[in-house]
N, C-alpha and C. Protein backbone atom coordinates (compact mmCIF):
# COMPACT_ATOMS: atom_id res chain seq x y z
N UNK A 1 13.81 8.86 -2.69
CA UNK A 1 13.56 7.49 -2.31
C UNK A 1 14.86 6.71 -2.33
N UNK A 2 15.11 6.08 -1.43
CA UNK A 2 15.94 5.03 -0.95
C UNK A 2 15.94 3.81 -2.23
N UNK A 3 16.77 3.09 -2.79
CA UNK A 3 16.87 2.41 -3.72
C UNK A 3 17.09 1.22 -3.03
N UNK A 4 16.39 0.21 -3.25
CA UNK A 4 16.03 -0.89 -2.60
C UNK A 4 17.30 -1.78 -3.01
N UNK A 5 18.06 -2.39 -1.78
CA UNK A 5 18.84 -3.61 -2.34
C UNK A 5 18.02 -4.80 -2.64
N UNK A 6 18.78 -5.61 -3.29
CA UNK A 6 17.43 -6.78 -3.33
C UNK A 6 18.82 -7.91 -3.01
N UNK A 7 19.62 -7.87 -2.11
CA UNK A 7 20.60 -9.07 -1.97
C UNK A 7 20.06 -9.56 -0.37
N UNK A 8 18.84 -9.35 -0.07
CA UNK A 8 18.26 -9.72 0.73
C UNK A 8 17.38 -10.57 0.86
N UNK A 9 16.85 -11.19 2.25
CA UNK A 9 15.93 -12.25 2.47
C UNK A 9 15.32 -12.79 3.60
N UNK A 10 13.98 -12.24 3.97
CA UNK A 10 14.08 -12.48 5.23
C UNK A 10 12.59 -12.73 5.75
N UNK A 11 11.83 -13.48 6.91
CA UNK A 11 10.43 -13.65 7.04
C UNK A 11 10.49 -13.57 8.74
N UNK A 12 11.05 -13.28 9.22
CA UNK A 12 11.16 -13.35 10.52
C UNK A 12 10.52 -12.08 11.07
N UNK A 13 9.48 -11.96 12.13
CA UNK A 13 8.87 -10.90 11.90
C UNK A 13 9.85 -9.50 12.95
N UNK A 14 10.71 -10.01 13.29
CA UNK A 14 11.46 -8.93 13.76
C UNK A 14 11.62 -8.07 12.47
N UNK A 15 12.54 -8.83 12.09
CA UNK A 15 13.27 -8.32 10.60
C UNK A 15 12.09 -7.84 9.60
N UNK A 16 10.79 -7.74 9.36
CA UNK A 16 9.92 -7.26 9.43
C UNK A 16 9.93 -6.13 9.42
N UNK A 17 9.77 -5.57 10.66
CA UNK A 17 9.67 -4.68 11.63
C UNK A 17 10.41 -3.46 11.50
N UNK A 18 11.84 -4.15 11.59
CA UNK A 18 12.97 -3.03 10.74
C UNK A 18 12.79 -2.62 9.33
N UNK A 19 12.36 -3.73 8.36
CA UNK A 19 12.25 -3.13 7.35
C UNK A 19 11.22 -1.82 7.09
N UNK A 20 10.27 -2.58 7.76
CA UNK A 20 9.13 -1.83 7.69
C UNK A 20 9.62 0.03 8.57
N UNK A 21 10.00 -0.41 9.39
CA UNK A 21 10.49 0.93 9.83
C UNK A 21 11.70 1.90 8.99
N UNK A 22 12.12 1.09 8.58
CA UNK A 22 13.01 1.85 7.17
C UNK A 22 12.51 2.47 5.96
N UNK A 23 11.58 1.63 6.14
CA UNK A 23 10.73 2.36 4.77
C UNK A 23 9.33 3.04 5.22
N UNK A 24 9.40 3.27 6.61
CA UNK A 24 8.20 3.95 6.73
C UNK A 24 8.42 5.18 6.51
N UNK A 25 9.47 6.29 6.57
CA UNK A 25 9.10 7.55 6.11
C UNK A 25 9.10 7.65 4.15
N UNK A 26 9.24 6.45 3.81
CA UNK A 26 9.11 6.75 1.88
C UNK A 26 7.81 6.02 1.59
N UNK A 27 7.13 5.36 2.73
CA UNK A 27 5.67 5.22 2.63
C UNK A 27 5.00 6.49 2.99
N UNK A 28 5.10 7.43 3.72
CA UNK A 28 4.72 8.11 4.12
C UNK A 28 4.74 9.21 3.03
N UNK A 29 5.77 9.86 2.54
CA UNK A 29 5.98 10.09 1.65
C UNK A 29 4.89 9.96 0.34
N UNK A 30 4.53 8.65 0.11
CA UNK A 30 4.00 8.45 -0.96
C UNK A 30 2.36 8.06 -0.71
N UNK A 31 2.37 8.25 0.47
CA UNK A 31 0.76 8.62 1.04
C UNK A 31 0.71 9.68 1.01
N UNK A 32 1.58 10.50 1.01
CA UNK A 32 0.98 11.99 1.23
C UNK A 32 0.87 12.14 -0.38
N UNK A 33 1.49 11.89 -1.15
CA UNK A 33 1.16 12.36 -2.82
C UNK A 33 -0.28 11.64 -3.21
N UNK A 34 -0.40 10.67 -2.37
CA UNK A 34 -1.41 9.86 -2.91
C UNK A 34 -2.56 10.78 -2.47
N UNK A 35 -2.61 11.67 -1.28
CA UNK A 35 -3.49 12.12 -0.71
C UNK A 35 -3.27 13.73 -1.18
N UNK A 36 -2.34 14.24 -1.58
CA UNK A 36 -2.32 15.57 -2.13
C UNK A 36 -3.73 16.41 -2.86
N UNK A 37 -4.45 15.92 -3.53
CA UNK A 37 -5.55 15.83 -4.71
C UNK A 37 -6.82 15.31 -3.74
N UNK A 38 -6.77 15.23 -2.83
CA UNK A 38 -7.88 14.51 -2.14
C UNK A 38 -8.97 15.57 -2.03
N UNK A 39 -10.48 15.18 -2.02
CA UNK A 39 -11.49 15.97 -1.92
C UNK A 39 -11.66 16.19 -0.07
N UNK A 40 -12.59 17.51 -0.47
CA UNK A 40 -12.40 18.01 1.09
C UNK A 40 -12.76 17.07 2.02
N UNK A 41 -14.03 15.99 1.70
CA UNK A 41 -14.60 15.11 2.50
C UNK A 41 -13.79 14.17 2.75
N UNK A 42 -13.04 14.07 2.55
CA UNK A 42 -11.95 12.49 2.56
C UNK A 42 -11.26 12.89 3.81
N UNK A 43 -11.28 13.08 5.05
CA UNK A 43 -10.16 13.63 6.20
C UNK A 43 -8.83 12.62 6.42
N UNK A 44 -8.86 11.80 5.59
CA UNK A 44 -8.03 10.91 6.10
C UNK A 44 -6.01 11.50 5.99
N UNK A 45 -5.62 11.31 6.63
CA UNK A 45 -4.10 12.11 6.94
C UNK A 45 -3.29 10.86 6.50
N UNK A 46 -2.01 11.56 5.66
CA UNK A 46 -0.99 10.17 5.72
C UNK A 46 -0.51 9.52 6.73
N UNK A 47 -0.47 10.00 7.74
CA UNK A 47 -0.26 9.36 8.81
C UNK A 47 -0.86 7.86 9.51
N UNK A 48 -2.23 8.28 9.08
CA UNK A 48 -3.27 7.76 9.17
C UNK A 48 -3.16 6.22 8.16
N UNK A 49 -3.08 6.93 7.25
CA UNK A 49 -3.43 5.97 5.87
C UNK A 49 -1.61 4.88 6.05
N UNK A 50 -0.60 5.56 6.35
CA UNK A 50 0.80 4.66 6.44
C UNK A 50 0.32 3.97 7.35
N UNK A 51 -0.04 4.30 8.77
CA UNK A 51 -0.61 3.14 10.24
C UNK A 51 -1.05 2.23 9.81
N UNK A 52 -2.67 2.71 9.30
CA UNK A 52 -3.52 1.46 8.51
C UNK A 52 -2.48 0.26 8.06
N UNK A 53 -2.08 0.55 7.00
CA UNK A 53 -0.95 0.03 6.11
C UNK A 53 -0.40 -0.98 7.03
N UNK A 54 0.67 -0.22 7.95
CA UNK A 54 1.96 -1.02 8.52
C UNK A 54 0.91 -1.85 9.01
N UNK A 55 -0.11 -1.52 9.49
CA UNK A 55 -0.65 -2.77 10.78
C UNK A 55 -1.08 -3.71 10.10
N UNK A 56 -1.92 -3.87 9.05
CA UNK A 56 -1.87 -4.81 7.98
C UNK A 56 -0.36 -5.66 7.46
N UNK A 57 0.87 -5.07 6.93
CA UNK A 57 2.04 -5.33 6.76
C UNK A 57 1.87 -6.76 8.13
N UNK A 58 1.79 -5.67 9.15
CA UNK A 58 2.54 -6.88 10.12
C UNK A 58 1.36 -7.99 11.05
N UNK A 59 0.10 -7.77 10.17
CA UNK A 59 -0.88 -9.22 10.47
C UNK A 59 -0.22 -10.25 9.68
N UNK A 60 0.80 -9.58 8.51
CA UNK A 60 1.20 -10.72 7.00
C UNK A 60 2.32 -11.59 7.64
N UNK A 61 2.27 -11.96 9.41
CA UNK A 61 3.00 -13.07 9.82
C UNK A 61 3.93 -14.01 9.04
N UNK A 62 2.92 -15.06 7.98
CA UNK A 62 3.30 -15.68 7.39
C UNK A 62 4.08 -15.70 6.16
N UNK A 63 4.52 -14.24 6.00
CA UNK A 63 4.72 -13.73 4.48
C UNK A 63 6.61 -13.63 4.60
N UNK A 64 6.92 -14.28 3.82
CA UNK A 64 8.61 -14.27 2.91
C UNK A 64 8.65 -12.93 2.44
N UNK A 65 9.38 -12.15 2.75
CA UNK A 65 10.15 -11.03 2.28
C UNK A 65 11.35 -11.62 1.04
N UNK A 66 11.27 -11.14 0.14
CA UNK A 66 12.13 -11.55 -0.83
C UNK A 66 13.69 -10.58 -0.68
N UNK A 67 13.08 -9.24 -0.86
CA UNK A 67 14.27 -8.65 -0.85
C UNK A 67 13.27 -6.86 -0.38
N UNK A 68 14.09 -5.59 -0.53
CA UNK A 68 13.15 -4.54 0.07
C UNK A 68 12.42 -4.08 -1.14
N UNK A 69 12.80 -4.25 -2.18
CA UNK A 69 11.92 -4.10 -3.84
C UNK A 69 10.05 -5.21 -3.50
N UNK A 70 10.52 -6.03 -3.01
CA UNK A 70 9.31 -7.00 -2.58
C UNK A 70 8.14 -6.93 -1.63
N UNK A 71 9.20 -5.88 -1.00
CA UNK A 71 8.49 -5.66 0.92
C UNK A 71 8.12 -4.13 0.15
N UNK A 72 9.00 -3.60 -0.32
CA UNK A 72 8.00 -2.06 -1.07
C UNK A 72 6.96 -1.81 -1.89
N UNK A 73 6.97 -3.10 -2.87
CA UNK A 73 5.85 -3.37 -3.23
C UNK A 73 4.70 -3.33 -3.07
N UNK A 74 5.01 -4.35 -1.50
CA UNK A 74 3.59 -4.96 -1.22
C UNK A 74 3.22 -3.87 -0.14
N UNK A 75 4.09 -3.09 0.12
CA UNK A 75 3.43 -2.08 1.30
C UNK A 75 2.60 -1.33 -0.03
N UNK A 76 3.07 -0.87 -0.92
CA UNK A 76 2.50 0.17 -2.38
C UNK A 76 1.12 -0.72 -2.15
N UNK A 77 0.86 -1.93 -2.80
CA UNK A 77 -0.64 -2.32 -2.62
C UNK A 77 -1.34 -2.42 -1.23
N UNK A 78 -0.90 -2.75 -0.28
CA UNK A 78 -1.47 -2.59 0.79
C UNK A 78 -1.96 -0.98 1.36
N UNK A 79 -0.92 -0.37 0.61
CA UNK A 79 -1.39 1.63 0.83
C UNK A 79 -2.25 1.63 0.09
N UNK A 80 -2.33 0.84 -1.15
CA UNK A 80 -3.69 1.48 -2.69
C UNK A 80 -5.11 0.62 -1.50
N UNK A 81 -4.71 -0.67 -1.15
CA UNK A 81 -6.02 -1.16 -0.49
C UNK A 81 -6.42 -0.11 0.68
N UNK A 82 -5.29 0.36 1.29
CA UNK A 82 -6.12 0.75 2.59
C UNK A 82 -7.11 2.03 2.56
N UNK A 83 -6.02 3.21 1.40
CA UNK A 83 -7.19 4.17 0.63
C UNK A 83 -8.13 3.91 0.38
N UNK A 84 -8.27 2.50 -1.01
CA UNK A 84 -9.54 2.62 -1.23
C UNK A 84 -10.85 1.73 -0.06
N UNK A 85 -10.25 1.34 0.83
CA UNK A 85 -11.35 0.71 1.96
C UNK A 85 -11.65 2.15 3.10
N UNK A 86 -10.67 3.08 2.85
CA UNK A 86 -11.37 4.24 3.62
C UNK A 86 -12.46 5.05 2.44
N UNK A 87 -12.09 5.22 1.70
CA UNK A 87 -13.03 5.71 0.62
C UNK A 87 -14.44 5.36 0.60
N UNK A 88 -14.25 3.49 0.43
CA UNK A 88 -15.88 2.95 0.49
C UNK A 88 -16.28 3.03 1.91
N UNK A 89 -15.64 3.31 3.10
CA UNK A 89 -16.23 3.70 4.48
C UNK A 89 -16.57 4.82 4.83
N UNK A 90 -16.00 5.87 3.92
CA UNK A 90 -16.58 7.52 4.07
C UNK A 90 -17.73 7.41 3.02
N UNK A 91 -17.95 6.51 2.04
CA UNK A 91 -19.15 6.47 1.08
C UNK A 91 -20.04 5.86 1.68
N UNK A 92 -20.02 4.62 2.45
CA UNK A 92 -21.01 4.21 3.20
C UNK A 92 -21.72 4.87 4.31
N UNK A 93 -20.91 5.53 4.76
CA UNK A 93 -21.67 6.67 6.29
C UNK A 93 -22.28 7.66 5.66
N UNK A 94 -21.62 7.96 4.08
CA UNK A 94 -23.15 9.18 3.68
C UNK A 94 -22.82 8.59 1.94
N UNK A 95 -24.36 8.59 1.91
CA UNK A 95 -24.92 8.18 1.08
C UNK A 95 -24.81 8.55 -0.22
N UNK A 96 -24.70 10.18 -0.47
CA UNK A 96 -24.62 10.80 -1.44
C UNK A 96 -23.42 11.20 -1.65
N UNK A 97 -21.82 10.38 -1.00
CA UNK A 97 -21.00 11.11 -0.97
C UNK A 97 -20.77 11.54 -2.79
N UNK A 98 -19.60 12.55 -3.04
CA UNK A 98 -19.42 12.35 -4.47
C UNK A 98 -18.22 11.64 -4.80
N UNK A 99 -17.86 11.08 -6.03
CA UNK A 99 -16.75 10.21 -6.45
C UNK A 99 -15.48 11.15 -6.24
N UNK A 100 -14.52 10.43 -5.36
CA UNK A 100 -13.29 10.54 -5.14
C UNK A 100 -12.50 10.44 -5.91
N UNK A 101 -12.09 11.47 -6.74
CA UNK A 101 -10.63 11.51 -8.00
C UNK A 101 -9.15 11.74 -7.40
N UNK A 102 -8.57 11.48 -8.67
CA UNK A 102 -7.09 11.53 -8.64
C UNK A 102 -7.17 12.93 -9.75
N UNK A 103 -6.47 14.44 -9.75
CA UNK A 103 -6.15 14.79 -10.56
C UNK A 103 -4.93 14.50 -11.48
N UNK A 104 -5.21 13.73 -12.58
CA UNK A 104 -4.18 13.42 -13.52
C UNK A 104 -2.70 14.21 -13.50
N UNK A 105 -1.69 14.21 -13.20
CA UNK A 105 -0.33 15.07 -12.81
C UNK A 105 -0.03 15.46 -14.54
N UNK A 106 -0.68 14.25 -15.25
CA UNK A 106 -0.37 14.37 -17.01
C UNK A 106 -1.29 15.15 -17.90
N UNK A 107 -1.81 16.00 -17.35
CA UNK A 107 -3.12 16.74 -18.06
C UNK A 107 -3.96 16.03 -18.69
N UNK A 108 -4.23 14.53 -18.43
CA UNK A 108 -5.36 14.18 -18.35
C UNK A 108 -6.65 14.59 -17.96
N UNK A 109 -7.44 13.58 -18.29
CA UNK A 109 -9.22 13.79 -17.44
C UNK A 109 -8.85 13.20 -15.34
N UNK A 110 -9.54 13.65 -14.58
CA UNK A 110 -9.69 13.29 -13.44
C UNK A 110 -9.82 11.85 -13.34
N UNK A 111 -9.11 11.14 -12.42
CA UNK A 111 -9.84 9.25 -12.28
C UNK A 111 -10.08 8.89 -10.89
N UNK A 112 -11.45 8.55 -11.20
CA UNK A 112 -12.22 8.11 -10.01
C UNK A 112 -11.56 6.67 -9.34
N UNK A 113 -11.01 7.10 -8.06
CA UNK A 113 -10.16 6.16 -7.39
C UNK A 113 -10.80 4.81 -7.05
N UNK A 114 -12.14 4.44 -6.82
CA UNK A 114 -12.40 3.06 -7.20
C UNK A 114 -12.76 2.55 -8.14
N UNK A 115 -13.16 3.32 -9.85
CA UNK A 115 -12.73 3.07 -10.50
C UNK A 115 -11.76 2.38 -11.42
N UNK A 116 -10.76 3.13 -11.09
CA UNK A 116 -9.56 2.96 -10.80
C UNK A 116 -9.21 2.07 -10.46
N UNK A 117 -9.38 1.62 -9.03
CA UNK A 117 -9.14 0.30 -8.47
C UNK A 117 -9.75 -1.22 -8.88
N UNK A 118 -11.04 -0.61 -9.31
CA UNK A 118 -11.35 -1.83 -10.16
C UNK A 118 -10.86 -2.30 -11.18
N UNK A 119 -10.25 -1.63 -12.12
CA UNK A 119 -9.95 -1.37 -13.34
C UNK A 119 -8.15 -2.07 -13.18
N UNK A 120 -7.32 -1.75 -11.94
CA UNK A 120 -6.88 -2.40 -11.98
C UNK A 120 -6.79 -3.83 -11.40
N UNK A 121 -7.30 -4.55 -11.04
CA UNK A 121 -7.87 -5.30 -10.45
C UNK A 121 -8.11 -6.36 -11.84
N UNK A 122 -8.34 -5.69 -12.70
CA UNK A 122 -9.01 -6.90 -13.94
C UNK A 122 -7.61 -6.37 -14.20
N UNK A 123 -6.50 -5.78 -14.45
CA UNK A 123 -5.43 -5.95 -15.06
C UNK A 123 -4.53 -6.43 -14.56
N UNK A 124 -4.57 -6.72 -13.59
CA UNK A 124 -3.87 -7.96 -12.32
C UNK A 124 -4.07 -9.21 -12.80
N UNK A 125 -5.20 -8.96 -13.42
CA UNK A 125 -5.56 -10.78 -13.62
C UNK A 125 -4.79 -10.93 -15.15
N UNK A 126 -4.76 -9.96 -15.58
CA UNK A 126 -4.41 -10.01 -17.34
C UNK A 126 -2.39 -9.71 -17.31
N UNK A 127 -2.26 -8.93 -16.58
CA UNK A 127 -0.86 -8.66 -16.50
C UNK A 127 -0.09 -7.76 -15.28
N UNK A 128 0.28 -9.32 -14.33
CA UNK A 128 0.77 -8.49 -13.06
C UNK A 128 1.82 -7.17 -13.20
N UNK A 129 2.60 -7.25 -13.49
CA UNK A 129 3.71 -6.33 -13.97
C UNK A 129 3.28 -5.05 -14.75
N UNK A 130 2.41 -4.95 -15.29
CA UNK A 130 1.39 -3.70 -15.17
C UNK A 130 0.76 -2.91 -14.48
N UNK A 131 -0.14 -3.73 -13.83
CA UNK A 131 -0.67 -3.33 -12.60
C UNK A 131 0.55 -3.03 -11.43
N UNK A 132 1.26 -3.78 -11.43
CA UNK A 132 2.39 -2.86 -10.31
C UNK A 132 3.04 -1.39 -10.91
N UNK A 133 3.12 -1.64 -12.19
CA UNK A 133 3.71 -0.32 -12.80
C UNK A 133 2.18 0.70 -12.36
N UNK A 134 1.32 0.80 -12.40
CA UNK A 134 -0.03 1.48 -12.22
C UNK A 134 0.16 1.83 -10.88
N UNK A 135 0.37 0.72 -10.01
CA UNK A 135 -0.08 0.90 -8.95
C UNK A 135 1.00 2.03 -8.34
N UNK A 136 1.96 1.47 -8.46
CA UNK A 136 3.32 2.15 -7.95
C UNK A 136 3.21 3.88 -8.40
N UNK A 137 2.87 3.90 -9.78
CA UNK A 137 2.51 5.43 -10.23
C UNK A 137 1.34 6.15 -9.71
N UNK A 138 -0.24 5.25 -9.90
CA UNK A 138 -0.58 6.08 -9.45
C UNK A 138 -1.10 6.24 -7.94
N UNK A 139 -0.79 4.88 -7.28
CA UNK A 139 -1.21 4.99 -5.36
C UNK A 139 0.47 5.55 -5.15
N UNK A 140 1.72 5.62 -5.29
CA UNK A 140 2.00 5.82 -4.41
C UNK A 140 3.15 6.98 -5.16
N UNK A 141 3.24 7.62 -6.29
CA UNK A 141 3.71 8.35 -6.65
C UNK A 141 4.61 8.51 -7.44
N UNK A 142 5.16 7.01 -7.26
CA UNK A 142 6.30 7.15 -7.69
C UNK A 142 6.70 7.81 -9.21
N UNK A 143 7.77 7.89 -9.95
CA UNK A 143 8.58 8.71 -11.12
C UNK A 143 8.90 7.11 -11.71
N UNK A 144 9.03 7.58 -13.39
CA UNK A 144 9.14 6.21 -14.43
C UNK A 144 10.72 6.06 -13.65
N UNK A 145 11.93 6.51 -13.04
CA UNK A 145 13.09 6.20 -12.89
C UNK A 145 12.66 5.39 -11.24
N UNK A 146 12.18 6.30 -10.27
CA UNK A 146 11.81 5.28 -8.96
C UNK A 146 11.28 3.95 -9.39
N UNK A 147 10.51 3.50 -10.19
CA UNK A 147 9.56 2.15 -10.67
C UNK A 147 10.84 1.75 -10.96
N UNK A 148 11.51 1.93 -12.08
CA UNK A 148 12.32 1.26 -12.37
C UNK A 148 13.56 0.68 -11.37
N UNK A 149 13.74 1.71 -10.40
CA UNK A 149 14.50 1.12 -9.24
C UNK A 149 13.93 0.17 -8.50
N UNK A 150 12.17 0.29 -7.92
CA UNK A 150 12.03 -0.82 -7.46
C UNK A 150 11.61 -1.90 -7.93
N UNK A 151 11.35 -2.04 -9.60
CA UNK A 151 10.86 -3.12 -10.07
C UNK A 151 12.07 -4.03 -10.73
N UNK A 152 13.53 -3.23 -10.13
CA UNK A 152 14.95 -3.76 -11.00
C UNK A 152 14.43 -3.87 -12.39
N UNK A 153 14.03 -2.94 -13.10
CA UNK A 153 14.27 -2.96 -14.53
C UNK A 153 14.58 -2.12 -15.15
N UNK A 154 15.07 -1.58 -16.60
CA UNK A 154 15.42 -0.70 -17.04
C UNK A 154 14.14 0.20 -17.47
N UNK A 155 14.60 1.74 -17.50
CA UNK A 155 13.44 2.83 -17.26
C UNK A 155 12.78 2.96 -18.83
N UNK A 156 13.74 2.53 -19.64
CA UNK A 156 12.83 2.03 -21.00
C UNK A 156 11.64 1.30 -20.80
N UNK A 157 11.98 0.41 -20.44
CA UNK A 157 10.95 -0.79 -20.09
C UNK A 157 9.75 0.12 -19.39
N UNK A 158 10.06 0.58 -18.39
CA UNK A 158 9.29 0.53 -17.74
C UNK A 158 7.86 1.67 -18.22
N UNK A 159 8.78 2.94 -19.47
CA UNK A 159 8.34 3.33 -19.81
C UNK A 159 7.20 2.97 -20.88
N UNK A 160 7.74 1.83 -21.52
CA UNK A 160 6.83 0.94 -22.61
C UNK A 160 5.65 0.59 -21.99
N UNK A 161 5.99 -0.13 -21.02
CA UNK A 161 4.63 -0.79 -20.11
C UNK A 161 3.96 0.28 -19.64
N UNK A 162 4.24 1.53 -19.09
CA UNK A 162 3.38 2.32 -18.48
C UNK A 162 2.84 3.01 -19.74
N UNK A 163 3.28 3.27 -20.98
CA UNK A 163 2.28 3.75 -21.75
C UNK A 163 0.97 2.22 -22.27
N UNK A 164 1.06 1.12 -22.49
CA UNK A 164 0.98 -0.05 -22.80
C UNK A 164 -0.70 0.15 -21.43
N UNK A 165 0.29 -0.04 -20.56
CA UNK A 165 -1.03 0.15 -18.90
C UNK A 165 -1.56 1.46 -19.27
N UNK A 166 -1.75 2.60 -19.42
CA UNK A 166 -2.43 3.45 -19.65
C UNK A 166 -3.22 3.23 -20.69
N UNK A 167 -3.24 2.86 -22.06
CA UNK A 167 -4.16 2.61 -22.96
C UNK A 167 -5.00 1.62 -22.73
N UNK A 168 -4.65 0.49 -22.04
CA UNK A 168 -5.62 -0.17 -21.06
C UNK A 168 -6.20 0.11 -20.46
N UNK A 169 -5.95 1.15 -19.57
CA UNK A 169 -6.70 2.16 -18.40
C UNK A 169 -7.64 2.91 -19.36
N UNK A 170 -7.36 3.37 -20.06
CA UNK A 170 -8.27 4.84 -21.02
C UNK A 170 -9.36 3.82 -21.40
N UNK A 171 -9.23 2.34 -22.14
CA UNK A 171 -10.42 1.91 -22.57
C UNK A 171 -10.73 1.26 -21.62
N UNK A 172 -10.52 0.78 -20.53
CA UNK A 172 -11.32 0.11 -19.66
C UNK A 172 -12.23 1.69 -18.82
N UNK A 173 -11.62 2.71 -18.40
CA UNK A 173 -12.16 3.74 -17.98
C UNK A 173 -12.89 4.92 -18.75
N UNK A 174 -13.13 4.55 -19.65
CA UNK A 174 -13.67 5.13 -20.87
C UNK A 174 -14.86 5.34 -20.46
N UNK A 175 -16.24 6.49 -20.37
CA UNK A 175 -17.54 6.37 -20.51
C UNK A 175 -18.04 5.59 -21.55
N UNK A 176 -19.34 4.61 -20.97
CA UNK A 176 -19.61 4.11 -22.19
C UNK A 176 -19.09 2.78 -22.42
């Protein structure tokens, strides 16, 4: 992964465009990890799931680019949204589908990806900078040293918070 400058600034949707095209093969990239673990019923291709994405990216007309740490970000949540809105659309066309996991890379238990998404969702509200550490790890792949490149912080840190967000995760995803 490309290490994001952040001496940038820009909303113009050309400039957009380029960014977005610069970082489309390390979106891609991190759709395909996201999709590695996928159950057989899920057909959806990274290809697929980055498109979704960009075309969303570039309805966000009105949106300030801060720097490419900002614009990588928000493509990372816009990839976790667009998964999980294909998910609840392959669950809605059949009825009985079964729950869609992530196999844990940490020898964990399996986590059910809207689960998951809910779960972070209430930790968005409690602590943004968590939930991006989550999100970034587990929608789009990234390594405690990549986060730390795009969140400009040190990989200590980042390591604190991601154990910090996981024990949050375990009791909010807890049976029971």
């Amino acid at each position: 992964m490309t290490t994001p400058s952040s001496d940038e600034s820009f909303s113009d949707p050309a400039e957009r465009d380029r960014m977005l095209a610069d970082l489309y093969d390390e979106l891609r990239a991190a759709a395909s990890r996201l999709l590695r673990h996928e159950a057989p019923f899920l057909t959806l291709q990274p290809t697929d799931l980055v498109n979704e994405a960009a075309l969303r990216v570039m309805k966000l007309d009105r949106m300030s680019w801060h720097d490419r740490q900002h614009f990588f970000a928000t493509g990372a949540q816009i990839l976790r949204q667009a998964m999980v809105d294909a998910i609840r659309r392959k669950r809605a066309a059949k009825r009985q589908m079964p729950t869609v996991v992530f196999e844990n890379d940490e020898g964990g238990a399996a986590i059910d990806v809207e689960a998951l998404d809910e779960a972070l969702t209430r930790l968005q509200d409690a602590s943004p900078a968590l939930a991006k550490i989550v999100e970034l790890r587990f929608f789009v792949g990234l390594g405690m040293a990549e986060i730390a490149s795009v969140t400009d912080e040190s990989e200590s840190t980042i390591k604190r918070r991601w154990k910090t967000a996981r024990l949050w995760l375990a009791s909010e995803l807890a049976p029971g």
